[in-house]
Protein backbone atom coordinates (compact mmCIF):
# COMPACT_ATOMS: atom_id res chain seq x y z
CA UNK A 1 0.00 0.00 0.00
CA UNK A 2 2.63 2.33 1.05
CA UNK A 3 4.76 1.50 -2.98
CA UNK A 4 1.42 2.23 -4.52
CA UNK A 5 0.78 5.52 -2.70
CA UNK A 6 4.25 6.26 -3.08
CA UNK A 7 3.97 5.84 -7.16
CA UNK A 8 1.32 7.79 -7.10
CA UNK A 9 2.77 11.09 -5.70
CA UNK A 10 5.52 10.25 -7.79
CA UNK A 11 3.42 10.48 -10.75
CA UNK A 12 1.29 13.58 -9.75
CA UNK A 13 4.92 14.94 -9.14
CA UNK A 14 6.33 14.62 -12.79
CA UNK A 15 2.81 15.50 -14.08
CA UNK A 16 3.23 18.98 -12.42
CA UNK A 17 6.99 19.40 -12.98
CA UNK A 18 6.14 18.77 -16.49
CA UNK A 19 2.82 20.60 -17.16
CA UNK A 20 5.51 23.63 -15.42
CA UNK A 21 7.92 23.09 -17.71
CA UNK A 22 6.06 22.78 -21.05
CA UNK A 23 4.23 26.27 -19.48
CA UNK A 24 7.63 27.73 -19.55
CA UNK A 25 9.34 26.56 -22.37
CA UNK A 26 5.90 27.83 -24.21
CA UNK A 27 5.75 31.60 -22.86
CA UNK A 28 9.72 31.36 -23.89
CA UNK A 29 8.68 30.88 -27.48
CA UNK A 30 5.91 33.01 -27.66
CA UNK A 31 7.95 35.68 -26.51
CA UNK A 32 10.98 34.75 -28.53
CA UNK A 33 7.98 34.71 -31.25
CA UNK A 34 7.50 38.54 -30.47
CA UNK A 35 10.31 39.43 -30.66
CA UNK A 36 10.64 38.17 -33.78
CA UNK A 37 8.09 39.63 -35.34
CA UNK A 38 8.16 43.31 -33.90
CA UNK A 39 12.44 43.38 -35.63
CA UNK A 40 11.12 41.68 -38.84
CA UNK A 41 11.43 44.30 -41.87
CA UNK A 42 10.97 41.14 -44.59
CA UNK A 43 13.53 40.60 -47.09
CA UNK A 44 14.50 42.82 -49.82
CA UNK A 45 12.75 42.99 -53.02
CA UNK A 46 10.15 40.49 -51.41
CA UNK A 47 6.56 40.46 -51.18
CA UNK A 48 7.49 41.24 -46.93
CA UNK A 49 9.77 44.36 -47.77
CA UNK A 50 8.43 47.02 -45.46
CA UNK A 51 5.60 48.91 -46.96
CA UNK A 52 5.13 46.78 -49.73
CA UNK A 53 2.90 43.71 -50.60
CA UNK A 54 0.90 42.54 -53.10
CA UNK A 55 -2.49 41.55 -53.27
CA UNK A 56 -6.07 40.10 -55.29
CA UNK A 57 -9.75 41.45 -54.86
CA UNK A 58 -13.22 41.01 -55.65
CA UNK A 59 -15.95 43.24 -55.69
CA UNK A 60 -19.70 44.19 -56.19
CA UNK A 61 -20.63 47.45 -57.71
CA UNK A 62 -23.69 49.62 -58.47
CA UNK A 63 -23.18 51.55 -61.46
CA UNK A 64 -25.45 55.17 -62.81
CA UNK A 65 -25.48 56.47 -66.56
CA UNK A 66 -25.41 60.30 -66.74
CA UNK A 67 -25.95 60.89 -70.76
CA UNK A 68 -28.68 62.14 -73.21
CA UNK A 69 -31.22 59.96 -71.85
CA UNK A 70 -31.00 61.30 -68.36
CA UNK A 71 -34.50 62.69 -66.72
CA UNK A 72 -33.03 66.37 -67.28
CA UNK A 73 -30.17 68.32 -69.55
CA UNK A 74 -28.61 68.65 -66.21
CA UNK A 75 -25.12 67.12 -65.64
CA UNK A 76 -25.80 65.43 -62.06
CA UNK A 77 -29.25 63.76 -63.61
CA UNK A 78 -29.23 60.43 -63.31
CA UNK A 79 -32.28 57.60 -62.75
CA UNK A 80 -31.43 55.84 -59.54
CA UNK A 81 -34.37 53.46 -60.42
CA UNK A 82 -31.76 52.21 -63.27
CA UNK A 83 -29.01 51.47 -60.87
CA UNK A 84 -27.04 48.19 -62.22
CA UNK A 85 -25.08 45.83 -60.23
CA UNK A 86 -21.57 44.86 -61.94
CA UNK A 87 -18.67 42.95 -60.42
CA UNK A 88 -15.11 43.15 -60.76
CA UNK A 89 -11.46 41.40 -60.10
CA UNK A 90 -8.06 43.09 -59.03
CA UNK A 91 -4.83 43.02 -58.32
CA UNK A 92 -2.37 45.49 -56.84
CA UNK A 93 0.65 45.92 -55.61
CA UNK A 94 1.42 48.46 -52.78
CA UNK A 95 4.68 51.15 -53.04
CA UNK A 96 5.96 52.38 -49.77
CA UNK A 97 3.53 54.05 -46.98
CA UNK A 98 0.98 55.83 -48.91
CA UNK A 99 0.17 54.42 -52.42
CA UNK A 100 -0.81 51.85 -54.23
CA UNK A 101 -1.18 50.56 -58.01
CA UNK A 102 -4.32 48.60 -58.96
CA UNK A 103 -5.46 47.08 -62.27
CA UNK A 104 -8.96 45.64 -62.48
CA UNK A 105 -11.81 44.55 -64.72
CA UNK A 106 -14.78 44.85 -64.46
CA UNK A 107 -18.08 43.84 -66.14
CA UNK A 108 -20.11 46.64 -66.04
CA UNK A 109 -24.09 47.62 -67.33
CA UNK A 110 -26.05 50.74 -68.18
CA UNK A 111 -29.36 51.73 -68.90
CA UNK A 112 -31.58 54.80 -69.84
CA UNK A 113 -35.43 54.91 -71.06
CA UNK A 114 -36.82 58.38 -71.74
CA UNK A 115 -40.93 57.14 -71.63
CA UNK A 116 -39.40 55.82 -67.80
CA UNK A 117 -37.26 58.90 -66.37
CA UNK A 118 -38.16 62.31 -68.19
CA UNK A 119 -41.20 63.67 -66.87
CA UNK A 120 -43.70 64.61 -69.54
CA UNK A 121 -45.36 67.46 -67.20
CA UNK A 122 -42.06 69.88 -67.45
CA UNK A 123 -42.92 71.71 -70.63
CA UNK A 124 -39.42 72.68 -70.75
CA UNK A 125 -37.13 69.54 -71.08
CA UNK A 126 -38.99 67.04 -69.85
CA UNK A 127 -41.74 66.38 -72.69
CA UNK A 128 -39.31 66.37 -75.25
CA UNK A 129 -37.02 63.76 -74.01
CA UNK A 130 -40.54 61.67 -72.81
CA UNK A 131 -42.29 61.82 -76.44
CA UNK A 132 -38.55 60.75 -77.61
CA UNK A 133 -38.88 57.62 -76.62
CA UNK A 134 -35.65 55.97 -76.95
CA UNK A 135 -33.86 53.59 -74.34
CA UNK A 136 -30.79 51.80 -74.44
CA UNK A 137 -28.96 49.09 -72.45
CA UNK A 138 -25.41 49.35 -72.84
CA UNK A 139 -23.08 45.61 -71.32
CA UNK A 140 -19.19 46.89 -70.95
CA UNK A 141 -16.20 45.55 -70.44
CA UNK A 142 -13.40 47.66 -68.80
CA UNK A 143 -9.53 47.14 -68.24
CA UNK A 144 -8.66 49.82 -65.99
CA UNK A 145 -4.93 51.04 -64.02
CA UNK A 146 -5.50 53.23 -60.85
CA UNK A 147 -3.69 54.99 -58.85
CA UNK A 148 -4.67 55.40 -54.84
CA UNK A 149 -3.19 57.52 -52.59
CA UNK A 150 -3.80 57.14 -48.82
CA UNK A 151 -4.34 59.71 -46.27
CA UNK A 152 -2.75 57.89 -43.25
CA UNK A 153 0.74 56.15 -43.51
CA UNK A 154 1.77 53.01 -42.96
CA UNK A 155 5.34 52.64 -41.88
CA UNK A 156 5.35 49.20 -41.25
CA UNK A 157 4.88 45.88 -42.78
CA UNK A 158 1.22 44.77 -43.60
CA UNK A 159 1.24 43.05 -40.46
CA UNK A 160 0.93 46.34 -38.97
CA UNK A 161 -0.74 48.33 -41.39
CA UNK A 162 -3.23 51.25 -40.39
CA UNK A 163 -6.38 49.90 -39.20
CA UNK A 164 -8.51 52.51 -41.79
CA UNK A 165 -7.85 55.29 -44.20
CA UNK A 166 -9.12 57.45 -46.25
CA UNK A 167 -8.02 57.61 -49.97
CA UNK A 168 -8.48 59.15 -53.40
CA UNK A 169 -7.58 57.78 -56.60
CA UNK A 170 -7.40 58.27 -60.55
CA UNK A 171 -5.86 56.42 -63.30
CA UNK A 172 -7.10 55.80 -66.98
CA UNK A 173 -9.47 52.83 -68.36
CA UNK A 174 -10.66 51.41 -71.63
CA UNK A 175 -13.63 49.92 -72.31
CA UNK A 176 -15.51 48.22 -75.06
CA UNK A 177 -18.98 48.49 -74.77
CA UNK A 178 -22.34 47.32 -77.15
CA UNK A 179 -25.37 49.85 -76.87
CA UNK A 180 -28.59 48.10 -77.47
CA UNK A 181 -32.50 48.63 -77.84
CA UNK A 182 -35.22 46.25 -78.01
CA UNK A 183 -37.10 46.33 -81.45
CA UNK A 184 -40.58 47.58 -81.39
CA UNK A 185 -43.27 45.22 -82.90
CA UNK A 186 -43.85 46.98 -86.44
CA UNK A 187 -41.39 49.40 -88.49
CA UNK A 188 -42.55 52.94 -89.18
CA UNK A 189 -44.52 51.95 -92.16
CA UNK A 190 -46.92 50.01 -89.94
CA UNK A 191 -45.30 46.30 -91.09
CA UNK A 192 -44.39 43.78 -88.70
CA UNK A 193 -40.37 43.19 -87.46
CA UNK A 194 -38.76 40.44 -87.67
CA UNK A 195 -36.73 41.70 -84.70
CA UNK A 196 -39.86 42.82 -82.90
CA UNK A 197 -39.03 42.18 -79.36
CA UNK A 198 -35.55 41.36 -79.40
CA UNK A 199 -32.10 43.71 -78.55
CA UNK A 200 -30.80 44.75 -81.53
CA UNK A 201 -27.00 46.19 -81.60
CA UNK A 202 -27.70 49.85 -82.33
CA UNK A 203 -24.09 50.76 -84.01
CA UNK A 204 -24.29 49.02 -87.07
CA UNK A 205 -27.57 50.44 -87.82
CA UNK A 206 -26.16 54.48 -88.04
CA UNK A 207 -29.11 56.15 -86.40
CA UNK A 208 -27.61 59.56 -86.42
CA UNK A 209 -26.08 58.66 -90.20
CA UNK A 210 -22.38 57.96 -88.13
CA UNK A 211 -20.76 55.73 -86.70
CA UNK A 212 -18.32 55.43 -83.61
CA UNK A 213 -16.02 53.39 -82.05
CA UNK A 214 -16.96 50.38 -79.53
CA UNK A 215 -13.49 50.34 -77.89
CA UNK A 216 -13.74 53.79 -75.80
CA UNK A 217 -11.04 55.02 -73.07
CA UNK A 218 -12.20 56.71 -69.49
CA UNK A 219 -10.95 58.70 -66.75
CA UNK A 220 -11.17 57.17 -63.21
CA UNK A 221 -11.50 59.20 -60.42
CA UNK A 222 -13.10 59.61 -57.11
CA UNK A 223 -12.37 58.61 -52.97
CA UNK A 224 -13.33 56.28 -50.53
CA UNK A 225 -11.99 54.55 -46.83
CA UNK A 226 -9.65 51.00 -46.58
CA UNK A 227 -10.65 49.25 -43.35
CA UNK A 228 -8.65 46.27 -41.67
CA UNK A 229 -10.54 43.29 -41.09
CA UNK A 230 -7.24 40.83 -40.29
CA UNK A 231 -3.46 40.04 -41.40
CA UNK A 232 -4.65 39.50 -44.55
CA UNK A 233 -7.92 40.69 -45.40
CA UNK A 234 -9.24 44.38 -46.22
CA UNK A 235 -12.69 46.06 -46.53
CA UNK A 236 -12.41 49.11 -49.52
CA UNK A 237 -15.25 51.25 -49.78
CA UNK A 238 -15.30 54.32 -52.76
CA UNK A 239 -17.44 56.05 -54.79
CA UNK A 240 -16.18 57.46 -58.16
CA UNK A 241 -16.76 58.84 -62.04
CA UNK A 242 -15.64 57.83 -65.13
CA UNK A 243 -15.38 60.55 -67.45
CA UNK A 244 -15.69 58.65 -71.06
CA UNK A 245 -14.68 60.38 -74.40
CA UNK A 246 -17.59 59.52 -76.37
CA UNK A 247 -20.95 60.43 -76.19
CA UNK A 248 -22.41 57.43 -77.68
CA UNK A 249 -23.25 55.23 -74.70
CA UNK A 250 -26.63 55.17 -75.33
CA UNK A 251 -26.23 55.75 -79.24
CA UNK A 252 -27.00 59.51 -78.93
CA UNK A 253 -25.57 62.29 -79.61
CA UNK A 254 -26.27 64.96 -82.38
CA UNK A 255 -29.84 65.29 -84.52
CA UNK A 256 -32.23 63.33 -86.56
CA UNK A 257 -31.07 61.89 -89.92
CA UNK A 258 -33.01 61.86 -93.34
CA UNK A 259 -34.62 58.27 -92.06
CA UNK A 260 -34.77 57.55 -96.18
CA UNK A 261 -31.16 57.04 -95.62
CA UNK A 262 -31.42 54.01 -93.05
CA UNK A 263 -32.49 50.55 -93.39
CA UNK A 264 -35.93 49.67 -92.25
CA UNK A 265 -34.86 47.84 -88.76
CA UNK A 266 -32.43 51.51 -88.77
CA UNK A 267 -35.34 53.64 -88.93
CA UNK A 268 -37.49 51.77 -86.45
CA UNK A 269 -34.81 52.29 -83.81
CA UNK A 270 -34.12 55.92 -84.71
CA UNK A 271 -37.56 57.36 -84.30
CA UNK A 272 -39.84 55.65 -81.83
CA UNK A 273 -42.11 58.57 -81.20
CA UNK A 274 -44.96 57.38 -83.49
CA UNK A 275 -44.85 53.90 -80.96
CA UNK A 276 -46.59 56.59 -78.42
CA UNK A 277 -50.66 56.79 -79.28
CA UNK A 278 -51.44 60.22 -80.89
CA UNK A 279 -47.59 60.78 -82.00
CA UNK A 280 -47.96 60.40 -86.29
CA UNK A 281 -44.09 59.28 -88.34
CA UNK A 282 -41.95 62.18 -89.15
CA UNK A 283 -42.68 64.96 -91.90
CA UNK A 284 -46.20 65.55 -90.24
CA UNK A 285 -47.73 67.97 -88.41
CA UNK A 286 -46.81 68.24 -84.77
CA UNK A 287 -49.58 67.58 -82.67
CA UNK A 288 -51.56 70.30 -80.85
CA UNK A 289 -50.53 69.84 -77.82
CA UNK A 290 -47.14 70.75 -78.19
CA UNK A 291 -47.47 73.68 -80.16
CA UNK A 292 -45.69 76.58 -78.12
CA UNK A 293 -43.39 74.07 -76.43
CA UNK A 294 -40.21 74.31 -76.45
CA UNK A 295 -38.48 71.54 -79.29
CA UNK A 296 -37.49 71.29 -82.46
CA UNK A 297 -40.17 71.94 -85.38
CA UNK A 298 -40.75 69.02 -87.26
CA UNK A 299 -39.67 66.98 -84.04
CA UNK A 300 -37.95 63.73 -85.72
CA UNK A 301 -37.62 66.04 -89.21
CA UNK A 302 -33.89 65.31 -90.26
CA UNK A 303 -31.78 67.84 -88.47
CA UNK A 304 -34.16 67.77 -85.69
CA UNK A 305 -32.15 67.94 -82.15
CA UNK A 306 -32.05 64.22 -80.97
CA UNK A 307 -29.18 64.44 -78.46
CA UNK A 308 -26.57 67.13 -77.72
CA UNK A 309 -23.11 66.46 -78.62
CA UNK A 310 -21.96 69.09 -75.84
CA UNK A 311 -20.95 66.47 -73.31
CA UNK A 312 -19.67 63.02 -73.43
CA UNK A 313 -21.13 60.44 -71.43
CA UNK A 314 -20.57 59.27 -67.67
CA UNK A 315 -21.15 56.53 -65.60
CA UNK A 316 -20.31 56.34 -61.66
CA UNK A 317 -19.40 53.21 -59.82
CA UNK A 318 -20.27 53.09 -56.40
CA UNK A 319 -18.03 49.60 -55.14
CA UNK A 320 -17.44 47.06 -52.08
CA UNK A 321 -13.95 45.31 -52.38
CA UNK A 322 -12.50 42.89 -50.63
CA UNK A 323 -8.82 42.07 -50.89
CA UNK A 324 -5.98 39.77 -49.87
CA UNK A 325 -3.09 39.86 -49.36
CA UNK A 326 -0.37 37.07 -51.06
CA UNK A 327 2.69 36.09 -49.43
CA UNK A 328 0.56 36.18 -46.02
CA UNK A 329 0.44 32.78 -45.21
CA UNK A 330 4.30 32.19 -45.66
CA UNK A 331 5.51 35.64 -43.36
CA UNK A 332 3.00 34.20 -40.93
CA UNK A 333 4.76 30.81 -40.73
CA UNK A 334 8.23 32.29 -40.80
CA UNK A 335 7.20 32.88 -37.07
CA UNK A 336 5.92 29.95 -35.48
């Protein structure tokens, strides 16, 4: 009885001595581990050099068309009932403690409808664009190198990065985008469509008698805040413009053609104010109620204001993005 009780504090003995000493030797490492970590500047030319890291992101957008189909002439008119969701992937690569180089693409989608947005009770502007009648739907795809430039440093490696900022950024895009319309059922003569119903590509079909380029370059710009979630994983937050130089995003621009120079699908997609009851082809009268008001004689005539070529297009991009950051995984295991 006594061995077996004296075994027994034996064992409780080593138990504690070695729970003690496995305590120790751990709070040894972890500190050793610190240390470690607070002298590490990464190596040179590496992904850990201080300041500078690389990284991938994803992100969901809402994108707004300011053009010629906008509710009003006004520059900040926009439809917020037309708001489109896009997405888009990036990667970037961070220089020193303020800025950082992104490229990204993104699939992107616009929209306009005059009969939907202009009001047809403001005598002014509104009734014109609303008996105009056009709409559009414009699918884009944009390659795009920006610039950002942070408001708060970071002096040390992205382990101990700034937990937010604030930034701005620019840069310069391209773009190749597809303006479209759906076909209405019968052409101006009063014969069915073959198309009736479907989107139809509106650039090939001239409806101002030119034509313009689908490949199209932008302007980037606008600000937003970077927030840390973790070691590896940021929150970005921005609202911005891109200033386009065309002014064919929703195919138009400058005034009505001589429709006798367009193909029949060309001409339906030109003029759609006769698809409005009460509102006869072009080269007739304008209807009474619009006498005094404040459009173009002839309304649909050739030379007839259709758009204004005065300003090009813009669309803003209001985004989420989250981000990583490669090379993470491997400084993290440097320390352990």
């Amino acid at each position: 009885m006594r061995k077996l009780c004296f075994a027994l504090v034996s064992v409780l003995f080593l138990v504690g001595f070695s729970s003690d000493s496995f305590a120790q030797l751990n709070r040894k490492l972890i500190k050793k581990n610190n240390k470690a970590i607070s002298k590490y500047r990464g190596k040179k030319g590496g992904f850990g050099k201080k300041n500078v890291y690389t990284g991938v992101g994803f992100s969901v957008n809402a994108l707004n068309y300011f053009g010629d189909l906008a509710p009003t002439p006004s520059s900040f008119s926009t439809d917020i009932s037309f708001t489109a969701p896009s997405f888009g992937l990036s990667l970037f690569h961070r220089f020193g403690p303020r800025y950082t180089l992104q490229v990204q693409y993104l699939y992107a989608s616009l929209k306009g409808s005059d009969s939907e947005s202009a009001d047809a009770g403001d005598l002014d502007n509104g009734i014109f664009r609303n008996r105009r009648n056009l709409s559009f739907r414009n699918r884009m795809h944009e390659l795009s190198t920006v610039a950002y430039f942070d408001l708060f440093e970071n002096q040390a490696t992205y382990i101990s990065r700034v937990g937010w900022t604030p930034y701005a950024y620019i840069g310069i895009a391209a773009f190749y985008h597809n303006p479209q319309a759906q076909a209405p059922t019968n052409d101006l003569r009063g014969n069915a469509l073959a198309e009736a119903g479907q989107w139809v590509d509106l650039q090939p079909l001239k409806t101002e008698g030119n034509s313009y380029s689908l490949i199209q370059f932008a302007v980037p710009f606008g600000a937003g805040a970077r927030f840390r979630i973790n070691e590896v994983f940021d929150l970005w937050a921005d609202i911005g413009f891109r200033y386009t130089f065309t002014d064919y995003l929703d195919d138009v621009s400058g005034n009505f053609v001589d429709l006798n120079t367009l193909s029949t699908l060309g001409q339906a997609m030109a003029y759609r104010t006769n698809e409005l009851a009460g509102y006869p082809t072009p080269g007739l009268s304008i209807p009474s109620e619009l006498a005094g008001v404040n459009v173009q004689a002839g309304f649909g005539k050739a030379d007839d204001q259709r758009g204004s070529p005065k300003e090009n297009d813009i669309y803003m991009v209001t985004s989420i993005r989250l981000t990583y950051i490669l090379g993470a995984t491997f400084h993290k295991a440097k320390f352990r």
